[in-house]
Protein backbone atom coordinates (compact mmCIF):
# COMPACT_ATOMS: atom_id res chain seq x y z
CA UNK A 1 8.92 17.77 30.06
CA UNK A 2 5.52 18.62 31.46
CA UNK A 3 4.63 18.84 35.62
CA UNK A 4 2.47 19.87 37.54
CA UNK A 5 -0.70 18.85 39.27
CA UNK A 6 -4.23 19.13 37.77
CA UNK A 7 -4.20 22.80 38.12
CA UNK A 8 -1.03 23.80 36.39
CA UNK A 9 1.09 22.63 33.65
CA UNK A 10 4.41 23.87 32.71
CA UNK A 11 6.87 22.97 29.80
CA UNK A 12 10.36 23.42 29.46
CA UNK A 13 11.97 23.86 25.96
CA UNK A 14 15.46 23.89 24.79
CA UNK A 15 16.24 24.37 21.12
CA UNK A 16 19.33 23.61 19.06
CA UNK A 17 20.24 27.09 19.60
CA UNK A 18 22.17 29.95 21.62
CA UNK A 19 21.40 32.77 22.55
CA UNK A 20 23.96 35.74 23.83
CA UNK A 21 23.94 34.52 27.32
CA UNK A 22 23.72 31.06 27.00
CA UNK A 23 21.36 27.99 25.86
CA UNK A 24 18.17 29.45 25.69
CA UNK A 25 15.30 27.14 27.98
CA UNK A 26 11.97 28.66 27.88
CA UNK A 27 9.60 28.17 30.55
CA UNK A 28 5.98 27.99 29.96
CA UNK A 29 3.32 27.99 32.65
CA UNK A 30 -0.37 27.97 31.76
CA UNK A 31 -3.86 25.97 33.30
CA UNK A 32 -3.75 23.92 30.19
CA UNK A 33 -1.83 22.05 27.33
CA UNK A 34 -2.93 24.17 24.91
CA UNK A 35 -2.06 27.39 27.18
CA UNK A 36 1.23 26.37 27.00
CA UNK A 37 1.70 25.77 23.22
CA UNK A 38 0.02 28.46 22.17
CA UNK A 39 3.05 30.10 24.36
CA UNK A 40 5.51 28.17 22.84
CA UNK A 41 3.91 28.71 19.21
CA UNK A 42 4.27 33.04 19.57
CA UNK A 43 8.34 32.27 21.06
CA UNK A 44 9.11 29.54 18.33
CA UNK A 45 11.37 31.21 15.57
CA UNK A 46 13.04 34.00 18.09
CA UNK A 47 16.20 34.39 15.71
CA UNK A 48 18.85 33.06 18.24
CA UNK A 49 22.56 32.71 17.22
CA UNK A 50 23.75 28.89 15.69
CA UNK A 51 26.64 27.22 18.31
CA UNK A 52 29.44 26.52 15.90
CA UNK A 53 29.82 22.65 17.15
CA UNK A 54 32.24 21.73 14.63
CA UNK A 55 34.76 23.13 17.36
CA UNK A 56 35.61 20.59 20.13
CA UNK A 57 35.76 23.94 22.37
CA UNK A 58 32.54 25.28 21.75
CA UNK A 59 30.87 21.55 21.79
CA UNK A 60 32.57 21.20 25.19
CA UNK A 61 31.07 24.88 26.75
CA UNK A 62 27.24 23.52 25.49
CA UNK A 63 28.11 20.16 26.90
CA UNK A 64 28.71 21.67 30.29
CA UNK A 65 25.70 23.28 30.30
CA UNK A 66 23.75 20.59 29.76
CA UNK A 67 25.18 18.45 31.98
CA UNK A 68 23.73 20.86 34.74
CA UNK A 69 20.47 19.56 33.72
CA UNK A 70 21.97 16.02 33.63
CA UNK A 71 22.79 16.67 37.15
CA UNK A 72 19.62 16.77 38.62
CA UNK A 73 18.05 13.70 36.53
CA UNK A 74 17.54 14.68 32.98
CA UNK A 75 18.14 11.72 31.17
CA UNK A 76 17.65 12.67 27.61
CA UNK A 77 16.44 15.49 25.78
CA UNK A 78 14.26 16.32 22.46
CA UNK A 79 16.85 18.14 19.78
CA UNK A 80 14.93 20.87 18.22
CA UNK A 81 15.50 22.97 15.01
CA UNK A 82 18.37 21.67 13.77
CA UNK A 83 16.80 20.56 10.45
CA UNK A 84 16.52 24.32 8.80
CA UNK A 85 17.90 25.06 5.26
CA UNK A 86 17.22 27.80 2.29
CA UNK A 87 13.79 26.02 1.95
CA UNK A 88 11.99 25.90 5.10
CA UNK A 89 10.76 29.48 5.14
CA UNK A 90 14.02 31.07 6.03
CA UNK A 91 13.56 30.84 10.02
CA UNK A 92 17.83 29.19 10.03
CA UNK A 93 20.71 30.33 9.02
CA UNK A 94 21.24 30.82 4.90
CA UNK A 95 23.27 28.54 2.99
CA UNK A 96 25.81 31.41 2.40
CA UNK A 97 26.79 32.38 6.30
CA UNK A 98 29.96 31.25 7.12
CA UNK A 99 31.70 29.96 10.37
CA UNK A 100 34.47 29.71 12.32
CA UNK A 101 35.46 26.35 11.88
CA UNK A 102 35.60 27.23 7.92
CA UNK A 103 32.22 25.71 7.35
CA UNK A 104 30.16 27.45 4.87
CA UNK A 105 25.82 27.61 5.84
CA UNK A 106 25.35 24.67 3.19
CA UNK A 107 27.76 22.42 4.64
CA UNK A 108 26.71 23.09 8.11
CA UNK A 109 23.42 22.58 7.72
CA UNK A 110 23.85 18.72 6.11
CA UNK A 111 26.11 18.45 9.89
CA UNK A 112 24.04 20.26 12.21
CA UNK A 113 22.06 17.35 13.71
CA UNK A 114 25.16 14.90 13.50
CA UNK A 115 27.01 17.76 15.75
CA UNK A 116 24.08 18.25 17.77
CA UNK A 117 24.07 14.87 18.50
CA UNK A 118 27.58 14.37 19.63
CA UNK A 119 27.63 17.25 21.73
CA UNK A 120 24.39 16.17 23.38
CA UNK A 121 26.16 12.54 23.24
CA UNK A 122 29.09 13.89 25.29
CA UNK A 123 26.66 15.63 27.91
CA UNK A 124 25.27 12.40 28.42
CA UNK A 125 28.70 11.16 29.37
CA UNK A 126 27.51 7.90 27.89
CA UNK A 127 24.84 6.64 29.85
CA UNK A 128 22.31 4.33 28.68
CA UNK A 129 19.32 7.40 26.94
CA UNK A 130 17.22 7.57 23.57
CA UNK A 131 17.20 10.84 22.50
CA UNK A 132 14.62 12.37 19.49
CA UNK A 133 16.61 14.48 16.83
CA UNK A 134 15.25 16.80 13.84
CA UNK A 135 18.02 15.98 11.80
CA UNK A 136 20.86 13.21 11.12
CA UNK A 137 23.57 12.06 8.80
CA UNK A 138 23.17 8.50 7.41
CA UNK A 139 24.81 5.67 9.31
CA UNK A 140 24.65 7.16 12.61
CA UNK A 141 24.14 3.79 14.49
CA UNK A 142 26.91 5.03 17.52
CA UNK A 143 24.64 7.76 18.39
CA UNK A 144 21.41 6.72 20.66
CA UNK A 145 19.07 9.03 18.95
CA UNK A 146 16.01 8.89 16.98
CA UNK A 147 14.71 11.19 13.80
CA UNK A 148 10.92 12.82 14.36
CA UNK A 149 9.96 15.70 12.44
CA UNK A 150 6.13 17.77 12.30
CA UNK A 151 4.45 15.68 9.73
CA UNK A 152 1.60 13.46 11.28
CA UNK A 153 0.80 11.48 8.40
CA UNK A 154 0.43 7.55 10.27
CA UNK A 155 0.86 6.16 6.38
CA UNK A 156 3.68 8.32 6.06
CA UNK A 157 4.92 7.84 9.64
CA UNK A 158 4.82 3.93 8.99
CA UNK A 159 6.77 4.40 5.12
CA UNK A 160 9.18 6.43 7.51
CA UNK A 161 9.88 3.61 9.75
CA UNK A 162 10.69 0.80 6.89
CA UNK A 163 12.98 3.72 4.76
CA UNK A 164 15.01 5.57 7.11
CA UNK A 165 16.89 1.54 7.90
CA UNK A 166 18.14 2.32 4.44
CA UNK A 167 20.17 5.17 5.90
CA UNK A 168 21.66 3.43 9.24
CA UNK A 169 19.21 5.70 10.61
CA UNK A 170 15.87 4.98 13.47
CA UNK A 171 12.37 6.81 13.03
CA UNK A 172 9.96 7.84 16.05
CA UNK A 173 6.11 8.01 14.51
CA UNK A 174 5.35 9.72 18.02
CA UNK A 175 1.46 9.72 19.09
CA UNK A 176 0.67 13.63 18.90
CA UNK A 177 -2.63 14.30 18.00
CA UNK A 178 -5.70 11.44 17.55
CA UNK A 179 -9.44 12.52 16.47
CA UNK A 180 -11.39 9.19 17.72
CA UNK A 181 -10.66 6.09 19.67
CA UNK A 182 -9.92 4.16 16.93
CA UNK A 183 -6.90 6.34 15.80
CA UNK A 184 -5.37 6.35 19.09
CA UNK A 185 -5.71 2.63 19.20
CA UNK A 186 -4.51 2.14 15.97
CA UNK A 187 -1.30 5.15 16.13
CA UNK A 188 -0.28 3.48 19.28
CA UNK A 189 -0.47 0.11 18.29
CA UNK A 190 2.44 1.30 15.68
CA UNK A 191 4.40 3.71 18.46
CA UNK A 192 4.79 0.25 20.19
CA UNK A 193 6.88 -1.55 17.54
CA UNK A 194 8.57 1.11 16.76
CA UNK A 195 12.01 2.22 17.72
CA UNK A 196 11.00 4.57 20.79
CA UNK A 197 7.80 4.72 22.29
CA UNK A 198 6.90 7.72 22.40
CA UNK A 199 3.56 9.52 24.06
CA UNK A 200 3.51 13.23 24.14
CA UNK A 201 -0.13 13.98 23.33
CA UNK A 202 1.23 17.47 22.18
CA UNK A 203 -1.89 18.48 20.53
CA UNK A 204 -4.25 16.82 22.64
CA UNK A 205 -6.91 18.73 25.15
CA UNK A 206 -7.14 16.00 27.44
CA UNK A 207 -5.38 12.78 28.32
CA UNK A 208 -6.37 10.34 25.34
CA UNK A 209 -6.81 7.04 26.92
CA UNK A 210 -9.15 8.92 29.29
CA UNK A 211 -11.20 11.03 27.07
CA UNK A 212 -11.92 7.89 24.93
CA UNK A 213 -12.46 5.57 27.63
CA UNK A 214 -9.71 2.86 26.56
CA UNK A 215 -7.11 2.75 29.93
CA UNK A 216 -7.46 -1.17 29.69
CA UNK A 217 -6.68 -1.81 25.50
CA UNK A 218 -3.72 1.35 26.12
CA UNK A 219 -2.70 -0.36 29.22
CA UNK A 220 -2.40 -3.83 27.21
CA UNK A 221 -0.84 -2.56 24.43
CA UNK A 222 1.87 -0.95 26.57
CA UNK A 223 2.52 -3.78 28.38
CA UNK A 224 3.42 -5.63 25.17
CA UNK A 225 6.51 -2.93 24.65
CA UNK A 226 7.22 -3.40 28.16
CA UNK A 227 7.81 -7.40 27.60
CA UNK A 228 9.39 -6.62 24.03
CA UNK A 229 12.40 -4.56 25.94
CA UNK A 230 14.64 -7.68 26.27
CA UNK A 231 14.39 -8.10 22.75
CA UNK A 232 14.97 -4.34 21.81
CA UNK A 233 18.12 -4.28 23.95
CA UNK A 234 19.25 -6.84 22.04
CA UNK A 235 18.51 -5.61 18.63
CA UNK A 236 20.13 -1.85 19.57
CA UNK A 237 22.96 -3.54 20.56
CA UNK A 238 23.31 -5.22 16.99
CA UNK A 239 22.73 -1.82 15.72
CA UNK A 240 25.46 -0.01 17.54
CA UNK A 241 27.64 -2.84 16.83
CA UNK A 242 27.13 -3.71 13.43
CA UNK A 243 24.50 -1.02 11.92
CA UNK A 244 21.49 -3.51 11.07
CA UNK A 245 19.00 -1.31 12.69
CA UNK A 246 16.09 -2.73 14.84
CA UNK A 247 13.23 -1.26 12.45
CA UNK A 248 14.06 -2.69 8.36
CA UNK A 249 12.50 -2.78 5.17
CA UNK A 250 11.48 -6.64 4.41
CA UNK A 251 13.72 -6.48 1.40
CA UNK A 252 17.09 -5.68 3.45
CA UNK A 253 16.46 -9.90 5.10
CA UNK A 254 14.52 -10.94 1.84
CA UNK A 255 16.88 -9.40 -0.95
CA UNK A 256 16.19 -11.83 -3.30
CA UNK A 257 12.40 -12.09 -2.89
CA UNK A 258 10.80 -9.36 -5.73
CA UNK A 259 8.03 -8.88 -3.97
CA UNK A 260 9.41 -7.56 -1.23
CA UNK A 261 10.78 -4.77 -3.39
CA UNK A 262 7.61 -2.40 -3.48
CA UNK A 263 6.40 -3.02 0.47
CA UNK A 264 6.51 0.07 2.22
CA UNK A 265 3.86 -0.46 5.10
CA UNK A 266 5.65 -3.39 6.48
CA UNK A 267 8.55 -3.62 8.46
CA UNK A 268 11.01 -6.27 10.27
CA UNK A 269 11.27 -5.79 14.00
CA UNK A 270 14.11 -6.56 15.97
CA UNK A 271 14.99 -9.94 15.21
CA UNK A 272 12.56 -12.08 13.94
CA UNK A 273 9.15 -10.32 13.90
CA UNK A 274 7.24 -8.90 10.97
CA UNK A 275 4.90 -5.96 11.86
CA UNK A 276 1.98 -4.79 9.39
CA UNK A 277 0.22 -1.85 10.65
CA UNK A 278 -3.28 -1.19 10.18
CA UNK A 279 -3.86 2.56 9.24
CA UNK A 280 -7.03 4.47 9.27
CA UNK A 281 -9.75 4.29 11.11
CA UNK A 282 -12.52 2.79 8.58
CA UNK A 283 -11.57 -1.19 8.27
CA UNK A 284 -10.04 -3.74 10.54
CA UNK A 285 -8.78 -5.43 7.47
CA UNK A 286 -5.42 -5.23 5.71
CA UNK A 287 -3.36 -7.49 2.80
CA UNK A 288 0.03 -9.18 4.46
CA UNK A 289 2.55 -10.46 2.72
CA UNK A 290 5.21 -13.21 4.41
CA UNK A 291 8.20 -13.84 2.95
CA UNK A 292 8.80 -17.78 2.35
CA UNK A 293 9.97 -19.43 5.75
CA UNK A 294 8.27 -20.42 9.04
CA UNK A 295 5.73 -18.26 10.69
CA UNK A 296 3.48 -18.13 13.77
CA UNK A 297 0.85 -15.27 15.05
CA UNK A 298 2.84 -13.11 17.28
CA UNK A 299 -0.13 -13.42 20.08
CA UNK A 300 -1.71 -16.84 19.44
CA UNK A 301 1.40 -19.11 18.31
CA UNK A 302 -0.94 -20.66 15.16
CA UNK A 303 1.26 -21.39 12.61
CA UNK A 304 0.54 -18.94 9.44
CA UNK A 305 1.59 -20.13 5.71
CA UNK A 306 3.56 -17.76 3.72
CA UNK A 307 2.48 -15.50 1.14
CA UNK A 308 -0.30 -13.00 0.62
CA UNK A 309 -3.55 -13.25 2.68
CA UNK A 310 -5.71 -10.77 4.70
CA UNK A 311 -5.61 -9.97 7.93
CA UNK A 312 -8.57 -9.13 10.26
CA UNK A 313 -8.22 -8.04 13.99
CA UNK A 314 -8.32 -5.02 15.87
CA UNK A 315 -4.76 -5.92 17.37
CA UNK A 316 -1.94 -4.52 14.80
CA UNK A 317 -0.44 -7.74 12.43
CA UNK A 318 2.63 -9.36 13.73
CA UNK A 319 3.90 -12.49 13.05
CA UNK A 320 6.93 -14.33 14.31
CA UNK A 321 9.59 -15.84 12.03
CA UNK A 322 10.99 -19.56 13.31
CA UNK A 323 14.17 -20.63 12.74
């Protein structure tokens, strides 16, 4: 979380971790952004301890903890390093460390963010959150969490979104870093029909919408999300309930279409919208492809015919399936 006024920023950090003495929360002061994660940068990587969270008792003692933060207003958190394994540069715990619970390193670390999640779950004491996780076991619809990870790709952010459905599982293409106007229009135009909308501006200098002069297009774009919350309520409740999640590839509703098959940069949202991102920076012009049925433009209500056809706007592509 960052606060402060103009003068002073500070960031506080909790990873998946323990230390001797407890949860380890760094604190981070600096008179910019970048002071501050240049901090976090040199602590990253300290070589804590692991919490065995397989056992109830030890899930229950980081539980408490937490809930001293949930105490005072913290409504959700940002699950850190729980995704390490024999092949990300050995800053976790090897594959042949064994725990308490019996668990060998291997096993735990396919469990890690499951267990991180229902310990942080239990903190909560069930209260309505969406929290971001590094890692998650497939078909994890009970838990209110979302996956995020370093990569910044936006093609591979939006292929994230329509493939982790396959899994039971929710993908947050967060809005980090943007190097012109157009990208930041364009990244958030996909962070808004996406499963959490999520802002952080992590490697950014200065606030976005202000260095690049678009308050009034960020401003309209977030107040679509804010009208689209009545139908995302609805659509996570589907997803706890039954595991359809709210973000899908086109070929989980069109399974016997083949061309839906090989679309990876389109994606069903909630209900009964279709979203096709635009990504880059160079054309306001992408191919669409709807799936036979009844369709209308998500902003104008014009009826739109099925099948392929090209799209030109500088909004992102939705359309809105009837019936």
């Amino acid at each position: 979380m960052f606060s402060g006024g103009d003068e002073n920023f500070r960031l506080a950090w909790e990873v998946g971790e323990a230390s001797r003495d407890g949860v380890d929360l760094y604190v981070m002061e600096g008179d910019s952004i970048t002071d501050i994660v240049s901090q976090y940068n040199m602590m990253a990587g300290g070589g804590p301890e692991v919490p065995e969270w397989a056992l109830p008792e030890a899930r229950r003692i980081f539980a408490d903890y937490q809930k001293k933060l949930t105490a005072i207003g913290v409504d959700g958190f940002k699950a850190d390093e729980c995704d390490g394994s024999d092949n990300t540069g050995g800053w976790s715990f090897p594959n042949h460390a064994s725990f308490p619970s019996g668990l060998d390193g291997e096993q735990y670390h396919n469990l890690l963010g499951t267990l991180y999640a229902r310990t942080m779950h239990e903190a909560l004491d069930d209260q309505s959150t969406l929290l971001e996780i590094r890692a998650m076991g497939a078909l994890a619809a009970p838990y209110p969490f979302v996956l995020y990870s370093d990569l910044y790709d936006h093609r591979g952010f939006v292929r994230a979104l329509v493939n982790s459905g396959f899994s039971g599982l929710l993908w947050a293409p967060e809005l980090r870093d943007v190097a012109s106007r157009k990208e930041l229009l364009r990244r958030l135009q996909t962070v808004t029909f996406s499963p959490q909308c999520l802002i952080n501006a992590w490697s950014c200098a200065k606030i976005p919408w202000l260095d690049y002069d678009c308050v009034d297009e960020v401003r309209e774009i977030l107040t679509i999300r804010e009208n689209l919350i009545p139908k995302l309520k609805a659509a996570f409740d589907r997803y706890r309930d039954t595991g359809v999640p709210p973000v899908r590839a086109l070929v989980m509703d069109y399974t016997c279409d083949p061309e839906t098959y090989g679309i990876d940069d389109e994606y069903l949202f909630c209900d009964d919208l279709l979203v096709a991102p635009i990504i880059g920076t160079e054309s306001d012009e992408r191919e669409v492809y709807l799936p036979a049925g009844t369709w209308v433009d998500f902003y104008t209500g014009e009826a739109v015919a099925a099948g392929r056809f090209i799209a030109c706007t500088e909004k992102i592509p939705v359309y809105r399936r009837i019936g």
